[in-house]
Each structure stands twice: as C-alpha cells, then as structure tokens.
C-alpha atoms as a PDB file:
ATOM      1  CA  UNK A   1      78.495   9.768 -59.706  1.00  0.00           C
ATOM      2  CA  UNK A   2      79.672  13.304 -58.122  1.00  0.00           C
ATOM      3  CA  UNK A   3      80.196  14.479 -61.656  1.00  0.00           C
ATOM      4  CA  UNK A   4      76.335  13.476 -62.833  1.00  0.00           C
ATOM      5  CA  UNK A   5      74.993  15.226 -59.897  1.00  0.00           C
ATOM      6  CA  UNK A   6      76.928  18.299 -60.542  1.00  0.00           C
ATOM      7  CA  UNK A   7      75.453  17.833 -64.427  1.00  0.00           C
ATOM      8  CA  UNK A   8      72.398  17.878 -63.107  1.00  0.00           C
ATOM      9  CA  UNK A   9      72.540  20.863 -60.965  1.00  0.00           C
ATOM     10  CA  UNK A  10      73.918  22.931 -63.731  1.00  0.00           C
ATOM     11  CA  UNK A  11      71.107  22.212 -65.796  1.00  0.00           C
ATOM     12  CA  UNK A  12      68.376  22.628 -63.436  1.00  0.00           C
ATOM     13  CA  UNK A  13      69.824  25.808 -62.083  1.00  0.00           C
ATOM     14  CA  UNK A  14      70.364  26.942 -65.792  1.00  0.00           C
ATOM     15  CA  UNK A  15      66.265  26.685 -65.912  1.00  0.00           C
ATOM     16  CA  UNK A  16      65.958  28.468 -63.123  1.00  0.00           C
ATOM     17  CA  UNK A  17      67.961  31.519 -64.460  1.00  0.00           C
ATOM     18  CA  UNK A  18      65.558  31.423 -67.098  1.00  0.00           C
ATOM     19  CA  UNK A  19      62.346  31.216 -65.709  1.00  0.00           C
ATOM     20  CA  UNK A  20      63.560  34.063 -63.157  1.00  0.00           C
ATOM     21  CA  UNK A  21      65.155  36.486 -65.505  1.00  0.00           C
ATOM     22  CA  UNK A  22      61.789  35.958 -67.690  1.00  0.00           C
ATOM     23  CA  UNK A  23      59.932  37.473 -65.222  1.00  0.00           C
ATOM     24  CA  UNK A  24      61.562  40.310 -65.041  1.00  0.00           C
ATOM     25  CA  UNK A  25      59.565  41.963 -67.881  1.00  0.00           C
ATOM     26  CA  UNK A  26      56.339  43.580 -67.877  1.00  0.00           C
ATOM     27  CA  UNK A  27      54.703  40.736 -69.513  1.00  0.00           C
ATOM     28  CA  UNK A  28      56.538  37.333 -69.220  1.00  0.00           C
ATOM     29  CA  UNK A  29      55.953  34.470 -71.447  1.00  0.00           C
ATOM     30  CA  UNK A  30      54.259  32.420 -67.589  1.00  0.00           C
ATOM     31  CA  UNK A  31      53.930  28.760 -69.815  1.00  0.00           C
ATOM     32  CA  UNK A  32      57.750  28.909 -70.096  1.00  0.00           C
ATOM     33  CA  UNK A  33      58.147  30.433 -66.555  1.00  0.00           C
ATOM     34  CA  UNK A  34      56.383  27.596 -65.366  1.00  0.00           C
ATOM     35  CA  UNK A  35      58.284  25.090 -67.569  1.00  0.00           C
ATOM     36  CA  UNK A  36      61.546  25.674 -66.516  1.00  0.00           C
ATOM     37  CA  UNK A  37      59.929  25.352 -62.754  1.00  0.00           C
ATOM     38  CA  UNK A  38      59.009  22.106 -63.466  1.00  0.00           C
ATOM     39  CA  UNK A  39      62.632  21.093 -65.305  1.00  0.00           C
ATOM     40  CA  UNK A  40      64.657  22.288 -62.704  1.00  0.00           C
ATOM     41  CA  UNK A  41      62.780  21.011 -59.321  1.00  0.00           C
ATOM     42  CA  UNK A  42      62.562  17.463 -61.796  1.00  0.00           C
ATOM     43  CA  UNK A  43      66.305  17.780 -62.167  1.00  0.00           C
ATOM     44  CA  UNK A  44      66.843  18.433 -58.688  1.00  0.00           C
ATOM     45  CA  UNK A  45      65.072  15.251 -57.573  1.00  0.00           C
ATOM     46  CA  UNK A  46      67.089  13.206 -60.343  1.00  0.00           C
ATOM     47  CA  UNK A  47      70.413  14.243 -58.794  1.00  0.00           C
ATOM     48  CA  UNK A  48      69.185  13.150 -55.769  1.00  0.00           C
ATOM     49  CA  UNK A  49      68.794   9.736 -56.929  1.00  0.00           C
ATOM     50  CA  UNK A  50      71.465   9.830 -58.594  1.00  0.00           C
ATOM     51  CA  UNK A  51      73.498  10.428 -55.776  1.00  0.00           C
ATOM     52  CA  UNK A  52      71.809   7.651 -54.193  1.00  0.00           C
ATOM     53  CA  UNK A  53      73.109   5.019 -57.084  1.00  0.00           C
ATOM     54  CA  UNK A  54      69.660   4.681 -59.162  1.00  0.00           C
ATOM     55  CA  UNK A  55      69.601   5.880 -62.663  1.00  0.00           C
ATOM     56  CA  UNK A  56      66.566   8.137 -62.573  1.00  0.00           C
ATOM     57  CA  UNK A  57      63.392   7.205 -64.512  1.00  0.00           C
ATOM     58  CA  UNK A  58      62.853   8.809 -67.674  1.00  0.00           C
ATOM     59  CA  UNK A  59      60.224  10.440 -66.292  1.00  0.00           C
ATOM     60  CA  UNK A  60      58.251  13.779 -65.832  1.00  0.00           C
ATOM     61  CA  UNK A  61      56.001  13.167 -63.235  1.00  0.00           C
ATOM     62  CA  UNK A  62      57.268  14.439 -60.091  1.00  0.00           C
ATOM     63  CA  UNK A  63      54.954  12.767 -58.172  1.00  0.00           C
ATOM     64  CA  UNK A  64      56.823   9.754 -59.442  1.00  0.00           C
ATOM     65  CA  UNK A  65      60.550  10.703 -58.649  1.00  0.00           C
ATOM     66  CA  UNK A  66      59.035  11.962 -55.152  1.00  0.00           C
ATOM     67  CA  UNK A  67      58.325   8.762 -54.587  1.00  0.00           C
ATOM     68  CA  UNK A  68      61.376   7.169 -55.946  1.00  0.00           C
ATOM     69  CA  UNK A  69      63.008   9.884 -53.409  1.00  0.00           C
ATOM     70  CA  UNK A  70      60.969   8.428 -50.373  1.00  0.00           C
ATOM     71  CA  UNK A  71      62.314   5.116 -50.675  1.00  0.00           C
ATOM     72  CA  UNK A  72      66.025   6.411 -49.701  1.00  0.00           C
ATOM     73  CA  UNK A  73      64.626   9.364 -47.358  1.00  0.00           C
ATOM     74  CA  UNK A  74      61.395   9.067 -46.214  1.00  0.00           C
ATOM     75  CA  UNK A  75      61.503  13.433 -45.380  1.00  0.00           C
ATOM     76  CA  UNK A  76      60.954  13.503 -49.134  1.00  0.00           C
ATOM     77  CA  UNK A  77      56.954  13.446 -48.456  1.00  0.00           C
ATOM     78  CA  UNK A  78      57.261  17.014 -47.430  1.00  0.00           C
ATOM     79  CA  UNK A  79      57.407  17.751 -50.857  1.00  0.00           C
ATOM     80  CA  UNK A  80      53.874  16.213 -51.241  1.00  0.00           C
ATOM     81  CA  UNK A  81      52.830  18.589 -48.727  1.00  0.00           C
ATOM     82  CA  UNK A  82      54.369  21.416 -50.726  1.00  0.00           C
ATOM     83  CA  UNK A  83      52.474  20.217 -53.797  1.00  0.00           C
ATOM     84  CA  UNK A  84      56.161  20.076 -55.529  1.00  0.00           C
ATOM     85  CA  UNK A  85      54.070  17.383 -57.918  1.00  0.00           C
ATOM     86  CA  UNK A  86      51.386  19.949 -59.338  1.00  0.00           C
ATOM     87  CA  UNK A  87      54.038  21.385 -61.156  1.00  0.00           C
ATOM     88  CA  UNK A  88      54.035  18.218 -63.616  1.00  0.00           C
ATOM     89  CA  UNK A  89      51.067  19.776 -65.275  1.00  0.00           C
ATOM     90  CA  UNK A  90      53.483  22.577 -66.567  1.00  0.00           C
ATOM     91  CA  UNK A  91      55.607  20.168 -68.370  1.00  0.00           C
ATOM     92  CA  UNK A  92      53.286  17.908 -70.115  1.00  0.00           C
ATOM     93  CA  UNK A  93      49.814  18.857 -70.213  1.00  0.00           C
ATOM     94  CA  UNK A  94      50.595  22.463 -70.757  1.00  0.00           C
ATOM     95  CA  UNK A  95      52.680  21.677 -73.899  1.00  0.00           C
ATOM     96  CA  UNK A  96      50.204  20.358 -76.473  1.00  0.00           C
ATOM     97  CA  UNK A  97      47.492  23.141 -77.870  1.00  0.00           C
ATOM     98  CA  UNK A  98      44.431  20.834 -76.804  1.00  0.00           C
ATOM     99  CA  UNK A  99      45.184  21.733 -73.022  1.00  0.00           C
ATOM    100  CA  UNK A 100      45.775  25.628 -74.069  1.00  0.00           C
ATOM    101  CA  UNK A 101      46.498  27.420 -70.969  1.00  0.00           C
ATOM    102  CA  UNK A 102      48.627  30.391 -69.973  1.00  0.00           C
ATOM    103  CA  UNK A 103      49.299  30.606 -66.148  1.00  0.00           C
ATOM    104  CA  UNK A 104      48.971  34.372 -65.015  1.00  0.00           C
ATOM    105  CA  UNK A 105      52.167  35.582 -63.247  1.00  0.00           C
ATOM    106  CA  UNK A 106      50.843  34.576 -59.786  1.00  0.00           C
ATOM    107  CA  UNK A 107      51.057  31.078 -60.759  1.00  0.00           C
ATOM    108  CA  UNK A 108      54.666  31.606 -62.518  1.00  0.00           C
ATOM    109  CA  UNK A 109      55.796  33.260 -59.522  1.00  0.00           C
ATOM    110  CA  UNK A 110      54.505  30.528 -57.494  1.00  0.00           C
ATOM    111  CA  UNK A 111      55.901  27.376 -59.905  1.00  0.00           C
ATOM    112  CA  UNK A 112      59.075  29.216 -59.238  1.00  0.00           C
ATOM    113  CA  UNK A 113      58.827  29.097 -55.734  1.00  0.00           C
ATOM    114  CA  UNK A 114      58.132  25.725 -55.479  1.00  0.00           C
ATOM    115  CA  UNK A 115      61.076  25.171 -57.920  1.00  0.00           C
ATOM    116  CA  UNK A 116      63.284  26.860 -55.592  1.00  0.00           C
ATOM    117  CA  UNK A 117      62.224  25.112 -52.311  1.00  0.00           C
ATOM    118  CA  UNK A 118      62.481  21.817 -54.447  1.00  0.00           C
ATOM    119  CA  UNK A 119      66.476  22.868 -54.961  1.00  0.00           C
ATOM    120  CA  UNK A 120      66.588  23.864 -51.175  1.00  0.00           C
ATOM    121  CA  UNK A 121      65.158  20.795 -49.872  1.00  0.00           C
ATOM    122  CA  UNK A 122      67.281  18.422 -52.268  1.00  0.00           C
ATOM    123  CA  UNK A 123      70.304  20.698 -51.389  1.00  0.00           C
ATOM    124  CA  UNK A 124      69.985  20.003 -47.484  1.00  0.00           C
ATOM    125  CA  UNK A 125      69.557  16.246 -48.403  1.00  0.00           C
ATOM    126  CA  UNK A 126      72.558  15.962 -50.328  1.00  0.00           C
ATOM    127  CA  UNK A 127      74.923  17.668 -47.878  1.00  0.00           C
ATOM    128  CA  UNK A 128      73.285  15.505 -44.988  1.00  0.00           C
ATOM    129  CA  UNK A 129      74.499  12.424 -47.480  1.00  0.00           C
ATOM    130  CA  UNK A 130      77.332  13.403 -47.485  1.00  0.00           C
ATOM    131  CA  UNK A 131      77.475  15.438 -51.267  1.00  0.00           C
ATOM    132  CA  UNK A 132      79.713  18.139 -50.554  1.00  0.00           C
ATOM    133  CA  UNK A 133      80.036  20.179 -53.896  1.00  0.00           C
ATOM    134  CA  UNK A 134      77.168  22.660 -53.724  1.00  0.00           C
END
C-alpha cells in the first residue's frame, strides 16, 4: 500500500513540475497549466484513499473523491471550502473543442494554487495517519 501511495505522489508531483515550469514563459499554454492542476490535486486525493485501503474510483470529479475522502476524515470538507472541486472542469469539460476555453494566466496561476494546497492538505493527513515517507 506504502508503495502505491508513493506511485501516486510521484505522478501527481510530476504534473505539478509541469504545470509550474509552463508558466514560466511569457505566454504559457493555461489549458495544460490547468490540467496538470487538476491531475495532480486528483492524484493527491487518490493516495489518500489509498492509504486508507479503498481502491480509488476511476474517477475525475474531485468533488467525488472529496467525498470519498470525508468518509475516513471528515477535515476533508475544507477542501469544499477551497473550491479544490472547480478544478474538475479543467480536466473534462475543457478537453473536448465544443467547450473551447483557454483560462488566462490568473486562472492557471490560481488552478495551481489550489493544486498545491490540495498536496499540502493531503500531505498533513497522511503524516497524521501515520504515512511517514513524504
């Protein structure tokens, strides 16, 4: 189980490298800022739960694996008050050409922050169960 969660923290921090090296340049591709916000504060939740024993859903709907979260730590609905879930809309609406949007780089650089607060929050959680590898 230690060595999925570790999986999982490689990967989401691996999206995070990329969203926040992309907006380094003068003109960063946002979409893909904001996708890679969304991946890695979804991955963080799934090693969370994975941690916790449950196989985590399939799913990309934050709002979702928030609430899976809730059920082993109810603290988890501060993320609802963070509005970690709006980020969803980055990783599936945002991807097909009928919802055509491009987030300006306020948005990317605030998809990133929630990203990173996700990773904080899920970090604290983990250590507080007792995960000791971060």
């Amino acid at each position: 189980m230690k060595d999925m969660v570790r999986k999982w923290h490689i990967k989401a921090n691996n999206d995070l490298q990329v969203g926040s090296h992309e907006m380094e340049y003068d003109r960063p591709a946002t979409d893909t800022v904001c996708f890679h916000a969304q991946q890695a504060a979804e991955k963080y939740l799934k090693s969370y739960l994975q941690w916790k024993g449950l196989v985590p859903a399939r799913t990309h709907l934050l709002d979702r694996l928030i609430r899976d979260c809730v059920d082993f730590d109810p603290r988890f609905l501060e993320l609802k008050e963070h509005h970690i879930g709006d980020l969803t809309t980055f990783a599936v609406e945002s991807r097909y050409l009928d919802d055509f949007y491009i987030p300006s780089s306020e948005e990317a650089r605030e998809a990133l922050g929630k990203a990173l607060f996700t990773k904080q929050f899920v970090l604290e959680r983990l250590a507080a169960a007792g995960y000791s590898d971060i």
